[in-house]
PDB file of N, CA and C in Angstrom:
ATOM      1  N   UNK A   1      23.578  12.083 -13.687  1.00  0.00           N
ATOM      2  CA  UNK A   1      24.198  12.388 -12.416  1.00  0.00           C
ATOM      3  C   UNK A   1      24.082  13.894 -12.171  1.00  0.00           C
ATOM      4  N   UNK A   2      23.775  14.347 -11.033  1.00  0.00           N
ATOM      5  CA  UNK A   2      23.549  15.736 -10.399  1.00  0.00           C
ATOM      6  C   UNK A   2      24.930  16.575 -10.386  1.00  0.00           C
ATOM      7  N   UNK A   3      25.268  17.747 -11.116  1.00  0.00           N
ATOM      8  CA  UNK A   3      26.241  18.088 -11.231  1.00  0.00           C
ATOM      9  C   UNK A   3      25.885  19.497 -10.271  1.00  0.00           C
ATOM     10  N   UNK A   4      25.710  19.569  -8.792  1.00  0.00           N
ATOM     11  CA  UNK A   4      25.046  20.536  -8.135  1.00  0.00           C
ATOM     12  C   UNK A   4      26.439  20.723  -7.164  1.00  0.00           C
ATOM     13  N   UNK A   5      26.962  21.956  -6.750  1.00  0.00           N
ATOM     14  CA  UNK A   5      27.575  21.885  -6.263  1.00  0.00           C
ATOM     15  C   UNK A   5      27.140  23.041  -4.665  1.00  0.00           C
ATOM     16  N   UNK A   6      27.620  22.986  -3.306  1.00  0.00           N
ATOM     17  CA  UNK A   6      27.564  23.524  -2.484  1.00  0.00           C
ATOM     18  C   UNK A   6      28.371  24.873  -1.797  1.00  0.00           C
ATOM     19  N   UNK A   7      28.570  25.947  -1.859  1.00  0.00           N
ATOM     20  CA  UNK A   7      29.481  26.349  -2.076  1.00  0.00           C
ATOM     21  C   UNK A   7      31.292  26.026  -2.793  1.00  0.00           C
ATOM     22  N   UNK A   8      31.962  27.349  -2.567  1.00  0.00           N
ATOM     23  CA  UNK A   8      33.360  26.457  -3.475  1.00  0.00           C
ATOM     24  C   UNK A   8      34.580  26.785  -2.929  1.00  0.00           C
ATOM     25  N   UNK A   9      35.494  26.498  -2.846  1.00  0.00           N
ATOM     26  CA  UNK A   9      36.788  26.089  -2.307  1.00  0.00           C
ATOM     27  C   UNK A   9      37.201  27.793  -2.788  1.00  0.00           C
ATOM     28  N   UNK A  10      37.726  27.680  -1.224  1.00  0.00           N
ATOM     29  CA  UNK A  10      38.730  28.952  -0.707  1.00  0.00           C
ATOM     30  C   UNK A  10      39.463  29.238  -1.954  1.00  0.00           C
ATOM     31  N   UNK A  11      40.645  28.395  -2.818  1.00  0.00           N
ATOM     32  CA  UNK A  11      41.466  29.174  -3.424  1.00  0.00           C
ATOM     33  C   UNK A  11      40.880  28.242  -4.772  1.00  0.00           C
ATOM     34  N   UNK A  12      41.080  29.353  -5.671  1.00  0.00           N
ATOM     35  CA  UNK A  12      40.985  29.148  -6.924  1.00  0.00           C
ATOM     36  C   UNK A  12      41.589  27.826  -7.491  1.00  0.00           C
ATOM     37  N   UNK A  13      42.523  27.668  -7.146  1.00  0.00           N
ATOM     38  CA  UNK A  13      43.326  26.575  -7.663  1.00  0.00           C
ATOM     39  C   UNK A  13      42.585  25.184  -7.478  1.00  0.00           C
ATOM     40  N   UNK A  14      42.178  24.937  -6.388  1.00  0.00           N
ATOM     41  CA  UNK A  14      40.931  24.017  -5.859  1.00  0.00           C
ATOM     42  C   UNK A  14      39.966  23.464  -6.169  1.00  0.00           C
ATOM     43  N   UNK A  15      39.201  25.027  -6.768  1.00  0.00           N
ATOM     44  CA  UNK A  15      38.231  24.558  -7.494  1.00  0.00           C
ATOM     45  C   UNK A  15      38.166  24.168  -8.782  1.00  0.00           C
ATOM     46  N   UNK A  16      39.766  24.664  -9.338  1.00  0.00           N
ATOM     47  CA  UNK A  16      40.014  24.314 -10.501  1.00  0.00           C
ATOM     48  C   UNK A  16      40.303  22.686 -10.535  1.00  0.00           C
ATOM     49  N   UNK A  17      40.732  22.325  -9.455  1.00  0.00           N
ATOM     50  CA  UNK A  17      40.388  20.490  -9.472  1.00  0.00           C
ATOM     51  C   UNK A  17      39.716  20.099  -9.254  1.00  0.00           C
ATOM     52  N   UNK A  18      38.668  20.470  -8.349  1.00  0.00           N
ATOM     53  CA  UNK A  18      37.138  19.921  -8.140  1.00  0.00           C
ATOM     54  C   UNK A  18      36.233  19.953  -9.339  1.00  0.00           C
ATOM     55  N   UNK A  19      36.301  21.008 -10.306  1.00  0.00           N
ATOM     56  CA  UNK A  19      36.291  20.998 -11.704  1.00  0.00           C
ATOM     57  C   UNK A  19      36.321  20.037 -12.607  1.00  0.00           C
ATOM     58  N   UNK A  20      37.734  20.100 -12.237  1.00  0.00           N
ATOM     59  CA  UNK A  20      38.747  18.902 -13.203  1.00  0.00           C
ATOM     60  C   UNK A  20      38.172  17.270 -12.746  1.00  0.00           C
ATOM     61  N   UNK A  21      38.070  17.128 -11.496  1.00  0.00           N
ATOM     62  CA  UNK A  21      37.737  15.768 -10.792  1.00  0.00           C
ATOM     63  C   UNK A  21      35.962  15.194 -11.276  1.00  0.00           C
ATOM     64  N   UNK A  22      35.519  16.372 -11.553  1.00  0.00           N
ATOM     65  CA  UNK A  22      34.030  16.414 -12.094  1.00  0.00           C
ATOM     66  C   UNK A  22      33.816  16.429 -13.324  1.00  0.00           C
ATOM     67  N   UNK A  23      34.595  16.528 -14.397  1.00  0.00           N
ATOM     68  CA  UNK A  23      34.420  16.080 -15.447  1.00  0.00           C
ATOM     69  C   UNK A  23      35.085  15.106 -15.697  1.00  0.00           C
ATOM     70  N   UNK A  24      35.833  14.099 -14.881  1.00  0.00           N
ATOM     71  CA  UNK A  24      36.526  13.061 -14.948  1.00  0.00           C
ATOM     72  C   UNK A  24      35.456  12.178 -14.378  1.00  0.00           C
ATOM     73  N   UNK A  25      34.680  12.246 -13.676  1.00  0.00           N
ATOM     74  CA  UNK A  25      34.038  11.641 -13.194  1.00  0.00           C
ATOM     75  C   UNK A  25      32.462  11.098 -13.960  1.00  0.00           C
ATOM     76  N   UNK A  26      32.101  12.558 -14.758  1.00  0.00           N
ATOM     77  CA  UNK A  26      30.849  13.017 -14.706  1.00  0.00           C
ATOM     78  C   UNK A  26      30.536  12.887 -16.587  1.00  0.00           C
ATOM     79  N   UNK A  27      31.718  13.404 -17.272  1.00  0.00           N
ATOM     80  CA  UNK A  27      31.688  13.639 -18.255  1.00  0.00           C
ATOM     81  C   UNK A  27      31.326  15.061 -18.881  1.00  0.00           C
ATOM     82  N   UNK A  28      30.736  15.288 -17.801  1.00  0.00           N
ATOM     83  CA  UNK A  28      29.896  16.870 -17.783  1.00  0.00           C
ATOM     84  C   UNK A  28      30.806  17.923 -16.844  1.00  0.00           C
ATOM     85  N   UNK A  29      30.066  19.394 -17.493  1.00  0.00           N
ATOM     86  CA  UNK A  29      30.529  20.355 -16.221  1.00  0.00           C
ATOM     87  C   UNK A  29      29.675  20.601 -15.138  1.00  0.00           C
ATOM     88  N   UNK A  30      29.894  21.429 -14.458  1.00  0.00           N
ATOM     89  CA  UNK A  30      29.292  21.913 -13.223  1.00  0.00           C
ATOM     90  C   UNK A  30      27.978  22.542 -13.489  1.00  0.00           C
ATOM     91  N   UNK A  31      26.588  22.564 -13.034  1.00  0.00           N
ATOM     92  CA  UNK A  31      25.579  22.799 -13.910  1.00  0.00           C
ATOM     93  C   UNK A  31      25.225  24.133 -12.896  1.00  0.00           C
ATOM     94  N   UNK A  32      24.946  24.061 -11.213  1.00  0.00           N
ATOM     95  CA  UNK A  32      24.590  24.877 -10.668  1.00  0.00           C
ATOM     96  C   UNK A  32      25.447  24.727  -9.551  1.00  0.00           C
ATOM     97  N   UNK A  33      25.770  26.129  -9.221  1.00  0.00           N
ATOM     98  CA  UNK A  33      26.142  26.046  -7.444  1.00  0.00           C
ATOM     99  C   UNK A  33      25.566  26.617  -6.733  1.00  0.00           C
ATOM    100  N   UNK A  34      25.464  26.189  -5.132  1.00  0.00           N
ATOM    101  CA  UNK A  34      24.637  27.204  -4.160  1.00  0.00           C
ATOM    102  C   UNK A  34      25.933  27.741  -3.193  1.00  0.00           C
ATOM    103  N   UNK A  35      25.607  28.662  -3.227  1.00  0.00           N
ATOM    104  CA  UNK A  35      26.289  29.429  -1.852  1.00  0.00           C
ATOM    105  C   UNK A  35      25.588  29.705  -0.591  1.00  0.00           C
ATOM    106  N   UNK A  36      26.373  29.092   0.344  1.00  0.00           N
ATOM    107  CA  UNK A  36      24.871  29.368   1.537  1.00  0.00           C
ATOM    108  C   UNK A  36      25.583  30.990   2.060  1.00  0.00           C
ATOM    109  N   UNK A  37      26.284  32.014   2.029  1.00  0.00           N
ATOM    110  CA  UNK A  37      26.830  32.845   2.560  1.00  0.00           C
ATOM    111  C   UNK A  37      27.705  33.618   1.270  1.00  0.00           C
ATOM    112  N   UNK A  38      28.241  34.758   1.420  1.00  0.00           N
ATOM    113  CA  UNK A  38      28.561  35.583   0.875  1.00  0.00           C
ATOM    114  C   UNK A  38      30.135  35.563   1.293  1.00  0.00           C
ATOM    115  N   UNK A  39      30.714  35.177   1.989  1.00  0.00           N
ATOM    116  CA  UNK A  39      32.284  34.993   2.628  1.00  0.00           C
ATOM    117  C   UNK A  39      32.892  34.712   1.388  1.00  0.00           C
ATOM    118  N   UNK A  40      34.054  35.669   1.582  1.00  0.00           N
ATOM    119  CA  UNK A  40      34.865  35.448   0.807  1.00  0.00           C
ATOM    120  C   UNK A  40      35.242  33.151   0.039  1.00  0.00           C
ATOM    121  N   UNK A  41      35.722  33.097   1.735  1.00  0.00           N
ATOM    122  CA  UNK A  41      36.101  31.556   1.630  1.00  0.00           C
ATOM    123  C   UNK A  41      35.012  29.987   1.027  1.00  0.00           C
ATOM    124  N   UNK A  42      33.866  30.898   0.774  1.00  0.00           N
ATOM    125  CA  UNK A  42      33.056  30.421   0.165  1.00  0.00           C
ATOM    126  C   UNK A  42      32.742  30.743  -1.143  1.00  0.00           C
ATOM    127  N   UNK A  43      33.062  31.810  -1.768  1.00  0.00           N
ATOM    128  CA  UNK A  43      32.491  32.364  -3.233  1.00  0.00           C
ATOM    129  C   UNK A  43      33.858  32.438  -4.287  1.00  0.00           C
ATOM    130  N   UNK A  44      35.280  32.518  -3.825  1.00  0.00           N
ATOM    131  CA  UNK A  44      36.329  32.646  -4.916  1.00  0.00           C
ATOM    132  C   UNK A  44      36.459  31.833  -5.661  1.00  0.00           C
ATOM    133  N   UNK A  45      35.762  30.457  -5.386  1.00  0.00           N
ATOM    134  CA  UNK A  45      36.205  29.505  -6.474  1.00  0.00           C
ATOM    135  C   UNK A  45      34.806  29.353  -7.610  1.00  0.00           C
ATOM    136  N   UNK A  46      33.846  30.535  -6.677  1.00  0.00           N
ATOM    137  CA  UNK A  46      32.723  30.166  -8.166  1.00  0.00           C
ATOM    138  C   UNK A  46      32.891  30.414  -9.587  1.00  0.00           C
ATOM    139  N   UNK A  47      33.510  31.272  -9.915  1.00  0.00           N
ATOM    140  CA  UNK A  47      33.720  31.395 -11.570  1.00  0.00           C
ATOM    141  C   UNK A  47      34.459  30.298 -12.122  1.00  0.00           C
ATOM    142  N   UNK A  48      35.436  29.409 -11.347  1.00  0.00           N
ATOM    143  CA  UNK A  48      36.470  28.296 -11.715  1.00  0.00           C
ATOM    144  C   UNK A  48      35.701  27.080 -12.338  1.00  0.00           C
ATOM    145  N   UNK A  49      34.011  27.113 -11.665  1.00  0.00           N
ATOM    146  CA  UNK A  49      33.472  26.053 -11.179  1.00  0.00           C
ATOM    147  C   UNK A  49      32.150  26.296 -12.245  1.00  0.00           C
ATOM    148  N   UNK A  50      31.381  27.203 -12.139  1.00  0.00           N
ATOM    149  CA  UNK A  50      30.080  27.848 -13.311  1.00  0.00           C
ATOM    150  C   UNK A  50      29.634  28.966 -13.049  1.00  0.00           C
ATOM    151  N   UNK A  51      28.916  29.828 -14.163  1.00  0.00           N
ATOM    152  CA  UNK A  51      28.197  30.933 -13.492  1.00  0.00           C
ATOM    153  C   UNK A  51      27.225  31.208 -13.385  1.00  0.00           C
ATOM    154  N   UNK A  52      26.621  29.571 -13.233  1.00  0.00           N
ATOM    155  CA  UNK A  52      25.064  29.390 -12.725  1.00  0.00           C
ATOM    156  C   UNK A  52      25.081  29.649 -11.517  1.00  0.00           C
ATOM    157  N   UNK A  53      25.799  30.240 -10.569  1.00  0.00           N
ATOM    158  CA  UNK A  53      25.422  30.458  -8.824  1.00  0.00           C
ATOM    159  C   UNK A  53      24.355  31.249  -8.574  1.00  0.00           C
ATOM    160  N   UNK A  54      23.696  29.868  -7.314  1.00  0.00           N
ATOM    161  CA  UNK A  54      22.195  30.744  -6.663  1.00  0.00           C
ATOM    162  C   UNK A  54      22.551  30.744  -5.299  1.00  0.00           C
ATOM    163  N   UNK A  55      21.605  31.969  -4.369  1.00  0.00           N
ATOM    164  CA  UNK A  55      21.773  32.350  -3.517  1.00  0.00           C
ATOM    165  C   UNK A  55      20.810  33.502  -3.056  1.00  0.00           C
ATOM    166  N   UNK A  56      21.124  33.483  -1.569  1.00  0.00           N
ATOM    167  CA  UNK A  56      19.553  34.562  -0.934  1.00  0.00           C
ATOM    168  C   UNK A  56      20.484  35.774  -1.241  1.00  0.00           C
ATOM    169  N   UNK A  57      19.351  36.765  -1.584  1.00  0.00           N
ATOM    170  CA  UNK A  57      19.707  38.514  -2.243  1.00  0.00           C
ATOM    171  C   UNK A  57      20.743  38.424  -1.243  1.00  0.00           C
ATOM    172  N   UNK A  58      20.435  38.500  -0.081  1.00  0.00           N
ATOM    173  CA  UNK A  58      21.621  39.111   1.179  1.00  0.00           C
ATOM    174  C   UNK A  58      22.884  38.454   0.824  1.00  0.00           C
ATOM    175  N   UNK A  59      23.308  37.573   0.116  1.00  0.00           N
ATOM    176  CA  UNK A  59      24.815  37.233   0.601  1.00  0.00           C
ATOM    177  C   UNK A  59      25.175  37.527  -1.579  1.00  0.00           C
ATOM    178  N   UNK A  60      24.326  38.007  -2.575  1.00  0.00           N
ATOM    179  CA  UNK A  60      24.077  38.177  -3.656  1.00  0.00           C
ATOM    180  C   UNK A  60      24.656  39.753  -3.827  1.00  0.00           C
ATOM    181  N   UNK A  61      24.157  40.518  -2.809  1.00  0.00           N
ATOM    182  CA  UNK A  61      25.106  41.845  -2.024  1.00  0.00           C
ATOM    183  C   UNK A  61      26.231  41.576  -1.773  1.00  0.00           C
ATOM    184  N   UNK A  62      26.560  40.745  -0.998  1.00  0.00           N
ATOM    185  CA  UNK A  62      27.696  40.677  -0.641  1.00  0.00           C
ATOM    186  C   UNK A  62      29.167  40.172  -1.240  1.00  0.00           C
ATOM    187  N   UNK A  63      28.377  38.859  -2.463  1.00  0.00           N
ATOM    188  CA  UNK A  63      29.063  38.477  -3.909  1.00  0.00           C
ATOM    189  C   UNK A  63      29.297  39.720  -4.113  1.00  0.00           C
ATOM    190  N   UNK A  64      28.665  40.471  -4.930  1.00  0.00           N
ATOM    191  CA  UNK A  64      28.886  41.586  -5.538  1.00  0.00           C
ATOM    192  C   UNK A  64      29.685  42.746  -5.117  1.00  0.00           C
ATOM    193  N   UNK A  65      29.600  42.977  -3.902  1.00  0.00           N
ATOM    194  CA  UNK A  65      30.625  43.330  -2.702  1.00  0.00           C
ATOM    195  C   UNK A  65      32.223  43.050  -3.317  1.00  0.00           C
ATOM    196  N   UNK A  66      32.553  41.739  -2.989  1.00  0.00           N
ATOM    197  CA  UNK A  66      33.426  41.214  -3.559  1.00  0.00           C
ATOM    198  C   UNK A  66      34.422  41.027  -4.481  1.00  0.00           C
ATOM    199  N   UNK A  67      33.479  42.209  -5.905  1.00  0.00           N
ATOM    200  CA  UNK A  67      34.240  42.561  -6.673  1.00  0.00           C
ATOM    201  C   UNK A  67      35.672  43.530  -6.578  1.00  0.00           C
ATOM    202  N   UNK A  68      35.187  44.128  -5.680  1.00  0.00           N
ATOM    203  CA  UNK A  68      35.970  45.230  -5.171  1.00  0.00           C
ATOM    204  C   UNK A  68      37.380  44.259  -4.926  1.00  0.00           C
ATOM    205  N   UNK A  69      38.559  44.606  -5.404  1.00  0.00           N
ATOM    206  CA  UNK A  69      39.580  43.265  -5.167  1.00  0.00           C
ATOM    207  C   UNK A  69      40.379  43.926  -4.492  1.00  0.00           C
ATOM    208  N   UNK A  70      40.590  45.224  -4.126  1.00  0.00           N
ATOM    209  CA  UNK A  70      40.826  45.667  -2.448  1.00  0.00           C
ATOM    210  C   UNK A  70      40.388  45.778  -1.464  1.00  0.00           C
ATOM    211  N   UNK A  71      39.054  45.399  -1.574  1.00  0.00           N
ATOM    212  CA  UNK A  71      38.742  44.756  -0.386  1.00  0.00           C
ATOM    213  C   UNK A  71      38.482  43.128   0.235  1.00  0.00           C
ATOM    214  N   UNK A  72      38.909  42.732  -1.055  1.00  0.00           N
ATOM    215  CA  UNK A  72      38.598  41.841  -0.943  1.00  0.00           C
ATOM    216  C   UNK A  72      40.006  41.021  -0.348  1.00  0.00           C
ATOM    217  N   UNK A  73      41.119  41.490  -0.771  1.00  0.00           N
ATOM    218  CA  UNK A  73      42.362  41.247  -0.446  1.00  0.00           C
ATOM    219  C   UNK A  73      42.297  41.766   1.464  1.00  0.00           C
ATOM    220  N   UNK A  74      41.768  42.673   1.529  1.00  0.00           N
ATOM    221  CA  UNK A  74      42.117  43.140   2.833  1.00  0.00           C
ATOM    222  C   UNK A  74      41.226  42.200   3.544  1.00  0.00           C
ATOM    223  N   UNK A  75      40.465  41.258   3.214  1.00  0.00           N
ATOM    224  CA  UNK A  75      39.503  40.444   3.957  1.00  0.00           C
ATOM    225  C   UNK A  75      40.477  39.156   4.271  1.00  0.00           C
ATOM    226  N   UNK A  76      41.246  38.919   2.846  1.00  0.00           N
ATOM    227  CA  UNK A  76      41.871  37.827   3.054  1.00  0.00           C
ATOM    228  C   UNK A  76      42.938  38.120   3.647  1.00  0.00           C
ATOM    229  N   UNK A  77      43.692  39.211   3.818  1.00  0.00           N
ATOM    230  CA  UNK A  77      44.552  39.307   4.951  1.00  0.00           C
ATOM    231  C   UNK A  77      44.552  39.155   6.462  1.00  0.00           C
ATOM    232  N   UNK A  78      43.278  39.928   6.555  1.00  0.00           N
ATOM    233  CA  UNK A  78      42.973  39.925   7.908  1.00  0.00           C
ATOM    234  C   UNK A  78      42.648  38.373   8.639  1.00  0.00           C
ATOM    235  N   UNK A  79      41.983  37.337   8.059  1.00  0.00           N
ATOM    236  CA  UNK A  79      42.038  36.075   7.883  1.00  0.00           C
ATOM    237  C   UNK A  79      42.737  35.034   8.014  1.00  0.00           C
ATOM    238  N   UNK A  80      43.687  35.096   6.892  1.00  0.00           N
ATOM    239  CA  UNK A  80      44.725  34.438   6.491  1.00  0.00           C
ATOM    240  C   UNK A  80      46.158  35.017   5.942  1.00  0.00           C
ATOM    241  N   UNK A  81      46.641  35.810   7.114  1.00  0.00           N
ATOM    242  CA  UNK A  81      47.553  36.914   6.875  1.00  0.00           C
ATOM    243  C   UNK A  81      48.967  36.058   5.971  1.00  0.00           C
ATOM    244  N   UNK A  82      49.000  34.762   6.382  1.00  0.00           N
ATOM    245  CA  UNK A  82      49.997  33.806   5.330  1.00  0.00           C
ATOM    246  C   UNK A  82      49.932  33.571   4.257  1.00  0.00           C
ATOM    247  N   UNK A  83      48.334  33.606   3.876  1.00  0.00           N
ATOM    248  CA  UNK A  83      47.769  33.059   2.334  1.00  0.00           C
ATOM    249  C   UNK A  83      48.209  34.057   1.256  1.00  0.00           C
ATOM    250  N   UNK A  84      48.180  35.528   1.961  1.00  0.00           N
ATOM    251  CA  UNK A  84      47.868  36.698   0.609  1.00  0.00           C
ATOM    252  C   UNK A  84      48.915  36.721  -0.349  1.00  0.00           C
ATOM    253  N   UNK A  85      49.592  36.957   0.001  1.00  0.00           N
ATOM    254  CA  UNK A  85      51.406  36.918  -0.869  1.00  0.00           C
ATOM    255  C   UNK A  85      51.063  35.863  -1.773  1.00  0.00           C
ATOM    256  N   UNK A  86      50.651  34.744  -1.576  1.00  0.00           N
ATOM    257  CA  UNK A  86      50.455  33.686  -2.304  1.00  0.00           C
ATOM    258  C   UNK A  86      49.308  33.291  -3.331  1.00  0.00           C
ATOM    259  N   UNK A  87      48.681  34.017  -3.067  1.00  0.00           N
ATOM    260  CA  UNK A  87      47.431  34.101  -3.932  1.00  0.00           C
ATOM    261  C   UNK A  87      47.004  35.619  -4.646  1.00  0.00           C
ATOM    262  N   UNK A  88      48.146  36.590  -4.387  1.00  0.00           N
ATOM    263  CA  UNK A  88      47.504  37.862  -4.547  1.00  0.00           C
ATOM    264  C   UNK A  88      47.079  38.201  -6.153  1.00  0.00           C
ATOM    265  N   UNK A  89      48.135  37.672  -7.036  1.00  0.00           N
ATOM    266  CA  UNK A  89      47.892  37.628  -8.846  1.00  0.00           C
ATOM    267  C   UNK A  89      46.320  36.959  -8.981  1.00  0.00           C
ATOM    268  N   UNK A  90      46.145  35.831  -7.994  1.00  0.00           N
ATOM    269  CA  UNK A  90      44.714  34.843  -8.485  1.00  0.00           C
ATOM    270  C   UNK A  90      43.884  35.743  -8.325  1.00  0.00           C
ATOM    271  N   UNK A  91      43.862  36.359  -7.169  1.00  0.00           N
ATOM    272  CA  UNK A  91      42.960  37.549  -6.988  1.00  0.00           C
ATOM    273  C   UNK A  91      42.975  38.162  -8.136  1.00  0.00           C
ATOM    274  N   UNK A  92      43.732  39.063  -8.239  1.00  0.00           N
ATOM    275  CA  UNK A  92      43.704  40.182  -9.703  1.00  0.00           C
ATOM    276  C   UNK A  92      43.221  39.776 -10.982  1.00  0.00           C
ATOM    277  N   UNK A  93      43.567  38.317 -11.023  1.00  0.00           N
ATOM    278  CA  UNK A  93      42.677  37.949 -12.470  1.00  0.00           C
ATOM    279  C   UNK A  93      41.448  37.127 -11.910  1.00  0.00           C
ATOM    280  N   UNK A  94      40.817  36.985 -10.631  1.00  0.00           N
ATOM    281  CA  UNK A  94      39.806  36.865 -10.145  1.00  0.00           C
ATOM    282  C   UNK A  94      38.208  37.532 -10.568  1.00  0.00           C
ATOM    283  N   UNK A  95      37.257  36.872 -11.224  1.00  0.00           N
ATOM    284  CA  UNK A  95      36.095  37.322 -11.815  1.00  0.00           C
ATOM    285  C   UNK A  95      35.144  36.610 -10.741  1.00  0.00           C
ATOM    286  N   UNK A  96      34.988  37.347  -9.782  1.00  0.00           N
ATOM    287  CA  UNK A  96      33.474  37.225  -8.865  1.00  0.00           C
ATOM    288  C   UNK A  96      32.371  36.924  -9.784  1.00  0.00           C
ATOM    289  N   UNK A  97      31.379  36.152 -10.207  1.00  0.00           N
ATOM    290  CA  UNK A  97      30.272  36.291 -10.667  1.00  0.00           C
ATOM    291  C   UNK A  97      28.875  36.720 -10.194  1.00  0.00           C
ATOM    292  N   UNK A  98      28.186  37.164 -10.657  1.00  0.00           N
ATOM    293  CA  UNK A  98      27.232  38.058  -9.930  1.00  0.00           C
ATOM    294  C   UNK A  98      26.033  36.355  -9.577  1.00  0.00           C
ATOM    295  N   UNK A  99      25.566  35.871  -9.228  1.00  0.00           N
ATOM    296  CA  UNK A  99      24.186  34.996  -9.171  1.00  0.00           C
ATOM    297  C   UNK A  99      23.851  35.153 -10.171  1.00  0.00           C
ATOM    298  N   UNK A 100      23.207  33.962 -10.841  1.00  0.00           N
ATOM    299  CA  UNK A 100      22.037  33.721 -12.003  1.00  0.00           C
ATOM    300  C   UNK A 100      20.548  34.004 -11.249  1.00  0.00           C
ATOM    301  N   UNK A 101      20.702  33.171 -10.364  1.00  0.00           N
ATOM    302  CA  UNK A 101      19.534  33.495  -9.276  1.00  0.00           C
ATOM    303  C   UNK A 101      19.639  33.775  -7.891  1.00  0.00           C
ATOM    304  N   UNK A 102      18.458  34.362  -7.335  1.00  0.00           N
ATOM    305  CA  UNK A 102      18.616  34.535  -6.084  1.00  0.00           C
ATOM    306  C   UNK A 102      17.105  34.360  -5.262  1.00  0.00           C
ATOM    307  N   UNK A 103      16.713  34.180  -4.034  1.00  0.00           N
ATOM    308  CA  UNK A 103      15.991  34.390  -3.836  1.00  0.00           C
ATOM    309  C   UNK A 103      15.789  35.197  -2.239  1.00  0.00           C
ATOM    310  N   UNK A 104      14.675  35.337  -1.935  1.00  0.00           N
ATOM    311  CA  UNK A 104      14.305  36.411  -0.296  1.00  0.00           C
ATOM    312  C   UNK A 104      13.480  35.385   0.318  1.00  0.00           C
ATOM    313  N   UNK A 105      12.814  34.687  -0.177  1.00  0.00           N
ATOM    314  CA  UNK A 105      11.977  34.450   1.228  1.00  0.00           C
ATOM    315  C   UNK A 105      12.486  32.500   1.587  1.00  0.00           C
ATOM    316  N   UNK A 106      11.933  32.526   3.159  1.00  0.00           N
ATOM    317  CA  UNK A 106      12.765  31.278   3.572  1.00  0.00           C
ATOM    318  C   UNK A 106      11.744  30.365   2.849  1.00  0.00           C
ATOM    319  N   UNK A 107      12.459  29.603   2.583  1.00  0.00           N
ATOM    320  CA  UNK A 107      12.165  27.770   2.488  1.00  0.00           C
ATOM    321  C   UNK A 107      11.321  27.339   3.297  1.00  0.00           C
ATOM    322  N   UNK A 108      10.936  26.472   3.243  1.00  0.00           N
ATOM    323  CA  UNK A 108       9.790  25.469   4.684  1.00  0.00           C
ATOM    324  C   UNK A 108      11.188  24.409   4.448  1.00  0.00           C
ATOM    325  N   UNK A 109      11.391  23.808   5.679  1.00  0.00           N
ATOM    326  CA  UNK A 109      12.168  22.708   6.366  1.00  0.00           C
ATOM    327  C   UNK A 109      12.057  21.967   7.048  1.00  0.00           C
ATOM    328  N   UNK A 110      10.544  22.222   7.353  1.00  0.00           N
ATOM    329  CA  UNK A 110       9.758  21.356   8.187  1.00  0.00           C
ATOM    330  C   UNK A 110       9.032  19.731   7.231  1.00  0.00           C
ATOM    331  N   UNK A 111       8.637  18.980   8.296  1.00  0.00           N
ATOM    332  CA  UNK A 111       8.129  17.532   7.024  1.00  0.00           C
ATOM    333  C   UNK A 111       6.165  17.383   8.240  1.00  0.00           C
ATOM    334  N   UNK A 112       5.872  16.789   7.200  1.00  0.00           N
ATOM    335  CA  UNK A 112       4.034  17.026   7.442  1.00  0.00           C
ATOM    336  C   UNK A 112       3.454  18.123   7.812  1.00  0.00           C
TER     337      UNK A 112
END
């Protein structure tokens, strides 16, 4: 079974059950994830999940970006000005992972 995942859940806690729900399911862990974007609400739950994440250089910048956990807080404020108070510790022990891979040039998506 394909243990591939598509980006990852806004709060940590989340992905820590999508996790959990996947080795209940699977027997296995999480093998690769893709991130299609660099947004916060897409990348906090990748370390919960594996730190096989791939992704185009541009949003691989912007992971990395991310580390920064004052700015990263000020992203989620501006956002979700209710959430922060509530998540602000997850943040602090929050480990952004950098990509295993990445790539630059587009895909073909076209068929014949």
């Amino acid at each position: 079974m394909a243990r591939l995942l598509i980006d990852s859940p806004f709060l940590p806690r989340d992905a820590e059950d999508w996790a959990r729900r996947i080795r209940e399911l699977t027997g296995q862990n999480i093998a690769y994830l893709i991130n299609t974007d660099h947004h916060f609400d897409h990348v906090m739950g990748n370390a919960v999940l594996t730190d096989n994440v791939i992704c185009h250089s541009t949003a691989a910048k912007g992971i990395n970006f991310l580390r920064n956990k004052q700015a990263l807080k000020k992203m989620v404020q501006g956002a979700f000005p209710d959430v922060l108070a509530d998540i602000e510790s997850d943040i602090d022990n929050l480990n952004i992972v950098s990509p295993l891979i990445t790539f630059d040039k587009k895909t073909y998506t076209g068929y014949g």
